[in-house]
N, C-alpha and C. Protein backbone atom coordinates (compact mmCIF):
# COMPACT_ATOMS: atom_id res chain seq x y z
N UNK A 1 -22.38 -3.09 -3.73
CA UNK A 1 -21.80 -3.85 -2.63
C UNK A 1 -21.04 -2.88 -1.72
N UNK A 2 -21.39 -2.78 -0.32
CA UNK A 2 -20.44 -2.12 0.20
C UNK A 2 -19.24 -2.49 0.48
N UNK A 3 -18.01 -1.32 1.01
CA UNK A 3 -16.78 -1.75 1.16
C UNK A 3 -16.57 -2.87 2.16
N UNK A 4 -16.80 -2.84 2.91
CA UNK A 4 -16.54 -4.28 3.57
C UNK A 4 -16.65 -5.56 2.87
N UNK A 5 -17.99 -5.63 2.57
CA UNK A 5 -18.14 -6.96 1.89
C UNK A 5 -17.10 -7.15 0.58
N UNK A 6 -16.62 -5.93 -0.32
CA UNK A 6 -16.50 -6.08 -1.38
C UNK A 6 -14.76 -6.40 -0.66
N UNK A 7 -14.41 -6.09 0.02
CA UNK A 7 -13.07 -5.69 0.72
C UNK A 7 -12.65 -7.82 0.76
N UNK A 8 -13.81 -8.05 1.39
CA UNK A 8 -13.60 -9.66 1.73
C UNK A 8 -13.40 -10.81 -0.12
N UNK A 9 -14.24 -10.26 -0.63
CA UNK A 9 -14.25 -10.29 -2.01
C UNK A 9 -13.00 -10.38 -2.78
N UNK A 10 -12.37 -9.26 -2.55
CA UNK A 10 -10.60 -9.14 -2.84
C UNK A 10 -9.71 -9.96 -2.18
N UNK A 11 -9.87 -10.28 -0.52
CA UNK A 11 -9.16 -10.46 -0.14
C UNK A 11 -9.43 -11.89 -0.51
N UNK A 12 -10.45 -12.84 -0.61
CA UNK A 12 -10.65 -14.09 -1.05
C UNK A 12 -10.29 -14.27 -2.64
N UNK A 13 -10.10 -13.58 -3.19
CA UNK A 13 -9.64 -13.76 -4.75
C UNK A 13 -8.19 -13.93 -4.88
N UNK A 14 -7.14 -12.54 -3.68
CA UNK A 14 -6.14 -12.76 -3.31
C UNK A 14 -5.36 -14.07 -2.94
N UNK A 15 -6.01 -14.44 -1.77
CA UNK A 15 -5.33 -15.36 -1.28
C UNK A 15 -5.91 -16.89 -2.30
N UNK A 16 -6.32 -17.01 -3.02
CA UNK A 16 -6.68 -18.19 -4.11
C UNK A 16 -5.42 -18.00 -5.21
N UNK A 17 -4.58 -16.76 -4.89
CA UNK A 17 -3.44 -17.02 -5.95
C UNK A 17 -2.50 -17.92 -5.93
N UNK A 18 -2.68 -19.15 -4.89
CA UNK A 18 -1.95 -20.24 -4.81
C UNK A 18 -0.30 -19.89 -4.73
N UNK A 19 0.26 -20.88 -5.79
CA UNK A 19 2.31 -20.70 -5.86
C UNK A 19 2.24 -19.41 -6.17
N UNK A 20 1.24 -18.34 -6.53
CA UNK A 20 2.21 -17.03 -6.83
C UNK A 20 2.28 -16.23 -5.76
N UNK A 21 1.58 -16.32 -4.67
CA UNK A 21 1.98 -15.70 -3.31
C UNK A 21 3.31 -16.09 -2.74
N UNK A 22 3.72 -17.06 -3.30
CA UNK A 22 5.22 -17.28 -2.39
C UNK A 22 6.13 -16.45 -3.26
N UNK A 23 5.45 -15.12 -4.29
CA UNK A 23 6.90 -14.45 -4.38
C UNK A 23 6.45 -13.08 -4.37
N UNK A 24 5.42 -13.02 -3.16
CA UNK A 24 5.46 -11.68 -2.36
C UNK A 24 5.19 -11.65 -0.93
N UNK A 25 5.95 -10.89 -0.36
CA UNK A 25 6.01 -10.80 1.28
C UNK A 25 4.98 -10.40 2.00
N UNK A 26 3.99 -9.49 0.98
CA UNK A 26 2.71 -9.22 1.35
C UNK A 26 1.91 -8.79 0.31
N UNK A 27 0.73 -8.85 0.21
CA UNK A 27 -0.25 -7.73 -0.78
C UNK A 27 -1.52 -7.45 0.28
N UNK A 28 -1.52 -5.78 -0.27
CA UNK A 28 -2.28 -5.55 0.33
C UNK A 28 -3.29 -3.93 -0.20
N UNK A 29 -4.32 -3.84 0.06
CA UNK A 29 -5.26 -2.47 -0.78
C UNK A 29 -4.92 -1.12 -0.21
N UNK A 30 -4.75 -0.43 -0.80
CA UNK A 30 -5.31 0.93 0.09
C UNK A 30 -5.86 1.88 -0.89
N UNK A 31 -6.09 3.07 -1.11
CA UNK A 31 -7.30 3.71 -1.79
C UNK A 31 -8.69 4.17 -1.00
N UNK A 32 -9.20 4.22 -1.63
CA UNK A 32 -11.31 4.43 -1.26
C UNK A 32 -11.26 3.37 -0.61
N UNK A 33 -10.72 2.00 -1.49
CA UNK A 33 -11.08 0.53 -0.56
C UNK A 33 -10.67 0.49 1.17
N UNK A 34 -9.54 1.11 1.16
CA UNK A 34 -9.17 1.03 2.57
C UNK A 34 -9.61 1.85 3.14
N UNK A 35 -9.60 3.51 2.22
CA UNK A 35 -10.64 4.47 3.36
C UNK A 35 -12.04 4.13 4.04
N UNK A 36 -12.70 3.65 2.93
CA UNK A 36 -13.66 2.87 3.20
C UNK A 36 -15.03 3.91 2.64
N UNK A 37 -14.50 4.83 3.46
CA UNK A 37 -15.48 6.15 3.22
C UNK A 37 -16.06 6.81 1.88
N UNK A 38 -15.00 7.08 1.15
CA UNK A 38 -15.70 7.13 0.18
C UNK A 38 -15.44 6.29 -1.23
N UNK A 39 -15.24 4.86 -0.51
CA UNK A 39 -15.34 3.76 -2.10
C UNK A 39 -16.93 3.89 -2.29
N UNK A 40 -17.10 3.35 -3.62
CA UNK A 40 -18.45 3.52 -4.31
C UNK A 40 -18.20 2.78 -5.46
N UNK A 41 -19.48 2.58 -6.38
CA UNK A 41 -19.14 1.71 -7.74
C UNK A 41 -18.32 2.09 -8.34
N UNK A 42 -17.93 3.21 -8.76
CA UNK A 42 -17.01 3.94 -9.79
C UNK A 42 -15.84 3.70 -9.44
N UNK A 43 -15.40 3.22 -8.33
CA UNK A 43 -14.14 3.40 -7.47
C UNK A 43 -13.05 2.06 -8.00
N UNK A 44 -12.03 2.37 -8.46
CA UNK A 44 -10.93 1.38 -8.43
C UNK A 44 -10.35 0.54 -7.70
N UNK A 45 -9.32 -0.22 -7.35
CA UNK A 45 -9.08 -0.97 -7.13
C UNK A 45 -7.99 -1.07 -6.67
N UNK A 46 -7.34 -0.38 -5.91
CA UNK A 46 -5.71 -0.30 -5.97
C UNK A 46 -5.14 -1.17 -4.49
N UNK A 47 -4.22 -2.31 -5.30
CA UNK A 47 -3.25 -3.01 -4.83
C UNK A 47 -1.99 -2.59 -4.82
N UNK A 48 -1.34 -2.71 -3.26
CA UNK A 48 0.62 -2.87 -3.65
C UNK A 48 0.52 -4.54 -3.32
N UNK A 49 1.94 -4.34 -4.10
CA UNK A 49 2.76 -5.85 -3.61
C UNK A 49 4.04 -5.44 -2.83
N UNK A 50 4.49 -6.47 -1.76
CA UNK A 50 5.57 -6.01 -1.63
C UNK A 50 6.55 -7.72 -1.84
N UNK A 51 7.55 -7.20 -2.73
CA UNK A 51 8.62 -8.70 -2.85
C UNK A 51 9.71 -8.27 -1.95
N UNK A 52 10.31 -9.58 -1.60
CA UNK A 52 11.98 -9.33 -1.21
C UNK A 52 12.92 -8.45 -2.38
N UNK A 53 12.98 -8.83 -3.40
CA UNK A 53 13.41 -8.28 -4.33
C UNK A 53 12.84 -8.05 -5.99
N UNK A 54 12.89 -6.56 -6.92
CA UNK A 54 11.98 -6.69 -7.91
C UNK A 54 13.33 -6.92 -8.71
N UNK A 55 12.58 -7.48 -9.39
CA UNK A 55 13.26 -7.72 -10.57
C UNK A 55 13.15 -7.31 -12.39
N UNK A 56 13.35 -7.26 -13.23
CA UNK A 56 12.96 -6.62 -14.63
C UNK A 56 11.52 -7.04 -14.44
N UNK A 57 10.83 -8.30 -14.44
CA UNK A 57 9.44 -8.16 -14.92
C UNK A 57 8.57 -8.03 -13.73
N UNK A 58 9.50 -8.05 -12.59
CA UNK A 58 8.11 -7.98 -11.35
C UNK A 58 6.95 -7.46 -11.63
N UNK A 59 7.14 -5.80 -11.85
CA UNK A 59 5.78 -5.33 -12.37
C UNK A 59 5.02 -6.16 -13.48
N UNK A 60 5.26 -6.09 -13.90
CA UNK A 60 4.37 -6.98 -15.16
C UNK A 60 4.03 -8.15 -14.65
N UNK A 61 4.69 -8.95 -14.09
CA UNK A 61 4.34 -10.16 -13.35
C UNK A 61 3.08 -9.70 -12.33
N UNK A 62 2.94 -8.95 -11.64
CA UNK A 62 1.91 -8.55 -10.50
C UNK A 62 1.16 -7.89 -11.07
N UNK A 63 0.94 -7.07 -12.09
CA UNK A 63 -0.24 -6.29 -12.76
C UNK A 63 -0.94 -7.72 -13.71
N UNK A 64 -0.21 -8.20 -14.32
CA UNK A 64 -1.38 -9.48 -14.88
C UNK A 64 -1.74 -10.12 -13.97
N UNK A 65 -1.10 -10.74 -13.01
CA UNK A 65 -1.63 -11.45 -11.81
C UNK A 65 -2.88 -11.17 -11.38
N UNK A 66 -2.35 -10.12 -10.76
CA UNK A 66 -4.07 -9.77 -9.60
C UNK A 66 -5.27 -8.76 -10.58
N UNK A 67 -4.43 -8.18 -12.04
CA UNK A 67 -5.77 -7.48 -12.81
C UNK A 67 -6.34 -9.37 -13.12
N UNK A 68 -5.60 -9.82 -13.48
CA UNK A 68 -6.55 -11.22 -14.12
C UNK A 68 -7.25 -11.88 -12.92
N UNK A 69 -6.79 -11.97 -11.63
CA UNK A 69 -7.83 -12.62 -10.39
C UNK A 69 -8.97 -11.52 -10.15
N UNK A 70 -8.62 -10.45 -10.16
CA UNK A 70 -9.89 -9.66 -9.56
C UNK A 70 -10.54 -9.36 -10.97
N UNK A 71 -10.33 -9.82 -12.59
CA UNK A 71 -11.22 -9.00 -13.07
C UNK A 71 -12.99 -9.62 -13.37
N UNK A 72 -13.14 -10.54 -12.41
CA UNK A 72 -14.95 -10.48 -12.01
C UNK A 72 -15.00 -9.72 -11.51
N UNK A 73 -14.62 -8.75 -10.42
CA UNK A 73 -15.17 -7.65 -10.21
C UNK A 73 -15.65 -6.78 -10.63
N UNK A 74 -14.99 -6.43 -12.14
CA UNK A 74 -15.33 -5.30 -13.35
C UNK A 74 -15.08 -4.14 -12.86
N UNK A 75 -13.87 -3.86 -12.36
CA UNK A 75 -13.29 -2.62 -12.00
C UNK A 75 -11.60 -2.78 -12.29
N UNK A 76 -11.59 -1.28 -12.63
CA UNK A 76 -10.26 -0.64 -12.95
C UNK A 76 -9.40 -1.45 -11.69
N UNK A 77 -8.15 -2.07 -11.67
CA UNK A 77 -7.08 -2.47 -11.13
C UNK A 77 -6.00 -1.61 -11.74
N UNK A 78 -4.90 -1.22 -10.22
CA UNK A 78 -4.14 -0.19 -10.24
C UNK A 78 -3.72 -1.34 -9.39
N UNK A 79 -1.88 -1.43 -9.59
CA UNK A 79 -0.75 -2.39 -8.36
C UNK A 79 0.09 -1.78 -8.70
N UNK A 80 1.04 -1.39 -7.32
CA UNK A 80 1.94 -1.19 -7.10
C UNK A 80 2.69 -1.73 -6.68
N UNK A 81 3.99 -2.38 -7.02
CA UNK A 81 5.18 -3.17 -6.48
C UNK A 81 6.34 -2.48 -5.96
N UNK A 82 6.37 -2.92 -4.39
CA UNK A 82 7.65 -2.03 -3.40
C UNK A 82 8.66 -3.43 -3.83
N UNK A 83 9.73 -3.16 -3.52
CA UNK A 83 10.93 -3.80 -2.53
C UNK A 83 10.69 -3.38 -1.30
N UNK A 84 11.29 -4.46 -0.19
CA UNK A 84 11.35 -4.59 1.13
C UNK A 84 12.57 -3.32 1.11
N UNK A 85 13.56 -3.14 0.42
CA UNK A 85 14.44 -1.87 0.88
C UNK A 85 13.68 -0.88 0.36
N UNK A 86 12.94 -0.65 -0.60
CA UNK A 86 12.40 0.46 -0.82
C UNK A 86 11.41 0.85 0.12
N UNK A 87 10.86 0.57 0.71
CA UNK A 87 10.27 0.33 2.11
C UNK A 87 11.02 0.91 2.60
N UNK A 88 12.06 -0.01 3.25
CA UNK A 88 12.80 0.65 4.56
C UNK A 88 13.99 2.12 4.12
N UNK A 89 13.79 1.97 2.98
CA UNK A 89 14.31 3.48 2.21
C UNK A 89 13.66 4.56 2.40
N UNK A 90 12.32 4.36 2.61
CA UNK A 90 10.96 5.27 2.16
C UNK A 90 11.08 5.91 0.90
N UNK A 91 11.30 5.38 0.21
CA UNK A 91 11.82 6.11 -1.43
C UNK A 91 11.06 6.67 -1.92
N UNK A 92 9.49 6.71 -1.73
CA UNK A 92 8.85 7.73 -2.02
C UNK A 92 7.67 7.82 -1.27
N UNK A 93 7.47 9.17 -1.45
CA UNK A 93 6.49 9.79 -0.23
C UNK A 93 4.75 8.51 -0.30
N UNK A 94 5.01 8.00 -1.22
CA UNK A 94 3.37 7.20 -0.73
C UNK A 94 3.13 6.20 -0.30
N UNK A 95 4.86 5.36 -0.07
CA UNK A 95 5.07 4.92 0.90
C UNK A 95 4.46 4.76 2.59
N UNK A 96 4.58 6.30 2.81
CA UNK A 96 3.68 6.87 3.97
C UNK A 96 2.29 6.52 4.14
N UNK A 97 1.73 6.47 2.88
CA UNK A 97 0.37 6.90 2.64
C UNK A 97 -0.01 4.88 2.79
N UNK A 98 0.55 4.34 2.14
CA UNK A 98 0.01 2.86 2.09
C UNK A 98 0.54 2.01 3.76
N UNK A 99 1.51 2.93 3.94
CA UNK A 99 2.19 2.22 5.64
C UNK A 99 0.57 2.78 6.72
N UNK A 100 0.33 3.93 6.37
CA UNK A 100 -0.39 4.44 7.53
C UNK A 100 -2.27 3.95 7.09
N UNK A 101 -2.26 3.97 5.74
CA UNK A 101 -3.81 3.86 5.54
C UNK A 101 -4.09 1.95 4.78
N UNK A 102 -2.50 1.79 4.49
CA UNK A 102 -3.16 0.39 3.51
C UNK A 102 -3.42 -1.07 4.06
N UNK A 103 -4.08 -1.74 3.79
CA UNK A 103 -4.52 -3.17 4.58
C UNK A 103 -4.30 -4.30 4.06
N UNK A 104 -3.58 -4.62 5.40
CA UNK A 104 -2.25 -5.87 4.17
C UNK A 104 -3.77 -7.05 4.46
N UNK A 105 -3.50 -7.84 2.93
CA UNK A 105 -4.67 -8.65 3.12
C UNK A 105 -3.95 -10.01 3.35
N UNK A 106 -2.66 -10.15 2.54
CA UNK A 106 -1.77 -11.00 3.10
C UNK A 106 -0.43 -10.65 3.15
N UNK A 107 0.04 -11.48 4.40
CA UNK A 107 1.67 -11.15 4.94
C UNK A 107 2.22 -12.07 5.84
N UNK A 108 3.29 -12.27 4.93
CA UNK A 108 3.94 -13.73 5.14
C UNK A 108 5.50 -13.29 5.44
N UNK A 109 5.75 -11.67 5.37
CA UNK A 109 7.07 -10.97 4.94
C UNK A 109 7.20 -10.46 6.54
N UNK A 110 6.23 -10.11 7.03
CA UNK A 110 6.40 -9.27 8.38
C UNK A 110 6.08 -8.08 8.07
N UNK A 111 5.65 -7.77 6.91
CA UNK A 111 5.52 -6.18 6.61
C UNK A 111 4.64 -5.27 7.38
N UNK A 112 3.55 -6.01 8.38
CA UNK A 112 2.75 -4.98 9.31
C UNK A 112 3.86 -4.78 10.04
N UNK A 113 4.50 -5.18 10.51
CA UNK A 113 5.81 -4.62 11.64
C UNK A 113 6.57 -3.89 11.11
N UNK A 114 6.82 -3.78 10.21
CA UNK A 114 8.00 -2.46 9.03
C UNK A 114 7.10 -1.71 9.06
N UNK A 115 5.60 -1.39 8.08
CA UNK A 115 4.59 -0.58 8.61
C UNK A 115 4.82 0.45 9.68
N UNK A 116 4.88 -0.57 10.59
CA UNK A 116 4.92 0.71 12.10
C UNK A 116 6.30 1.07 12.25
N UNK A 117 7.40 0.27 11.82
CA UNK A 117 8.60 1.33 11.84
C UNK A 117 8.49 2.24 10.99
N UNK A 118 8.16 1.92 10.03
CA UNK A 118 8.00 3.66 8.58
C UNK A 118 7.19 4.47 9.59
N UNK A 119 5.72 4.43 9.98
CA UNK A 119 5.06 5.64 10.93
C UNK A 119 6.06 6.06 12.09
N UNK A 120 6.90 5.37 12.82
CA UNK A 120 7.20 5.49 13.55
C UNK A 120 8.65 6.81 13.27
N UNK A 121 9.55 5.71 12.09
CA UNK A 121 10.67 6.69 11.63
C UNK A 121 10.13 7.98 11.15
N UNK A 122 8.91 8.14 10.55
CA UNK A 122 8.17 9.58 9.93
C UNK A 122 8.17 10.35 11.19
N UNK A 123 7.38 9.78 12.20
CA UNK A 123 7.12 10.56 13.95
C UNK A 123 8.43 11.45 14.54
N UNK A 124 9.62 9.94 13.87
CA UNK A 124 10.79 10.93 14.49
C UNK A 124 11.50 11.75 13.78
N UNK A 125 11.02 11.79 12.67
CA UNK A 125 11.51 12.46 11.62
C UNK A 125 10.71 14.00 12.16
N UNK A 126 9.92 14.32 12.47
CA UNK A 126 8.57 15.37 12.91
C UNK A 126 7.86 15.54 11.91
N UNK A 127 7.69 14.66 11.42
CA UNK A 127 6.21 14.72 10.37
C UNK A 127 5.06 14.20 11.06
N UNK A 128 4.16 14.53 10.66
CA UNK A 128 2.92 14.37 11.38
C UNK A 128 1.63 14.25 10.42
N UNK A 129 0.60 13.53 10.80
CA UNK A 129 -0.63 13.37 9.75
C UNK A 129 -1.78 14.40 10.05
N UNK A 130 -2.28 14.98 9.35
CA UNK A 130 -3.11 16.36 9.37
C UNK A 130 -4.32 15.93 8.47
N UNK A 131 -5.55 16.07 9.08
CA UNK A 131 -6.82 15.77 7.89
C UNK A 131 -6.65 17.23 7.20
N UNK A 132 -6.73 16.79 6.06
CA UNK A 132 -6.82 18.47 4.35
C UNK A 132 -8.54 17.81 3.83
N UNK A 133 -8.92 18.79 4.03
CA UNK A 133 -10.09 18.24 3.40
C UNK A 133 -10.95 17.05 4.04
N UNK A 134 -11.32 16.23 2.89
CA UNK A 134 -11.53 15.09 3.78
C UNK A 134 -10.16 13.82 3.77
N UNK A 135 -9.26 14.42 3.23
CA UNK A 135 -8.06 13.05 3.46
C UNK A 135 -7.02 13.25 4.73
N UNK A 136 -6.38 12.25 4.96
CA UNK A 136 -5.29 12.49 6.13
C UNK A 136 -4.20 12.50 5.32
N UNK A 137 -3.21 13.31 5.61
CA UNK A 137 -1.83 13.65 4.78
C UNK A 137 -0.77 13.97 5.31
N UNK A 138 0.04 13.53 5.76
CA UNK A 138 1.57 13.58 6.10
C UNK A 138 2.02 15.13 5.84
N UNK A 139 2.54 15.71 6.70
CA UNK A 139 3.10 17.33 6.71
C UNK A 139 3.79 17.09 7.91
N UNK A 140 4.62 18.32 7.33
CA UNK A 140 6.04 18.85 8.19
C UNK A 140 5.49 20.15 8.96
N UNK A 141 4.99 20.30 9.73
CA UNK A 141 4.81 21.32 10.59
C UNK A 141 6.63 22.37 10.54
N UNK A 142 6.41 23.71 10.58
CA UNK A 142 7.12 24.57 10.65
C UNK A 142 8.68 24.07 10.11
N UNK A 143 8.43 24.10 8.82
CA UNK A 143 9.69 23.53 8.00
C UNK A 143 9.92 24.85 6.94
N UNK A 144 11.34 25.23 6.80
CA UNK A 144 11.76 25.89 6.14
C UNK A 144 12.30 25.77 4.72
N UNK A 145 11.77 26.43 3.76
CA UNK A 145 12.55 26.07 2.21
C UNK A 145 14.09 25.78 2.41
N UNK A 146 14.14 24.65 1.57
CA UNK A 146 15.64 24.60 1.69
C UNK A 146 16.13 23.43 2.76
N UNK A 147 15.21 23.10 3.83
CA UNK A 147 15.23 22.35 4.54
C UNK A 147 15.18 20.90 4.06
N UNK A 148 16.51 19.95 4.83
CA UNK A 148 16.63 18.31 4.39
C UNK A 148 15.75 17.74 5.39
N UNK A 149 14.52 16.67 4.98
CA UNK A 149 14.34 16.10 6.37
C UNK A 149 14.31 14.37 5.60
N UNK A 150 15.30 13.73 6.24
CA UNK A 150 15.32 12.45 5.81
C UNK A 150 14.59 10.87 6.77
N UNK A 151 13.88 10.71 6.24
CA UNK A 151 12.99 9.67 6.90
C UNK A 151 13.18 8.13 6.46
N UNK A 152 14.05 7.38 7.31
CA UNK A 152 14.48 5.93 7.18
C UNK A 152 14.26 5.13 8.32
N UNK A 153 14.08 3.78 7.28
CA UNK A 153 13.88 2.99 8.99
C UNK A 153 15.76 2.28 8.87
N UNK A 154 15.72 2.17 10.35
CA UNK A 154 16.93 1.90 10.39
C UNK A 154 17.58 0.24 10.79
């Protein structure tokens, strides 16, 4: 199946999660699935969630969730669960990576608009996206060891 079709596939399994979407602000893929380019059969599956707030079992709550809706697919499921401040924290660098490459399949939180403030706070931060290979990757052009560069949305 190619990525598109298989992309619609997810996103219709997603949104059939009925009452358990009202306790995330968005979910959405990124990976091969979102590159698009090079998903293939072998290729996984990787979901974030994002809640207002996590709590002790969030994770566990969202990894049975969506591994148990998507597993007709018969592929490896990988989820990741943000907080909305961890977001606007950028608390960790792949943050970047799911703001700039991931595809919210649903969002009820506003999170495509935070999205573009994280790219945006990175821009003014002077980070910049550079293809390595065949991926696109966030770098600091002419940055010195030792150097703080702090990237928040505000």
């Amino acid at each position: 199946m190619e990525a598109h079709n298989f992309m619609e596939e997810v996103k219709k399994l997603i949104l059939s999660l009925g009452d358990s979407l009202k306790r995330a602000e968005a979910i959405g893929v990124f990976g091969s699935l979102a590159r698009r380019r090079d998903f293939n059969e072998h290729s996984d599956i990787d979901i974030f969630v994002v809640v207002k707030d996590k709590k002790v079992d969030t994770d566990i709550f969202w990894y049975r969730t969506i591994s148990r809706i998507l597993s007709p697919l018969g592929r490896d499921v990988t989820v990741i669960v943000y907080s909305v401040k961890s977001l606007k924290e950028i608390s960790h660098w792949y943050i970047l990576r799911i703001a700039s490459e991931g595809i919210l399949l649903f969002d009820q939180g506003g999170v495509k608009e935070l999205f573009l403030k994280i790219i945006q706070a990175a821009h003014k931060a002077g980070l910049v996206q550079e293809k390595i290979g065949k991926h696109m990757v966030w770098t600091i052009p002419h940055i010195n060891v030792g150097d703080v560069v702090e990237v928040k949305v505000e």
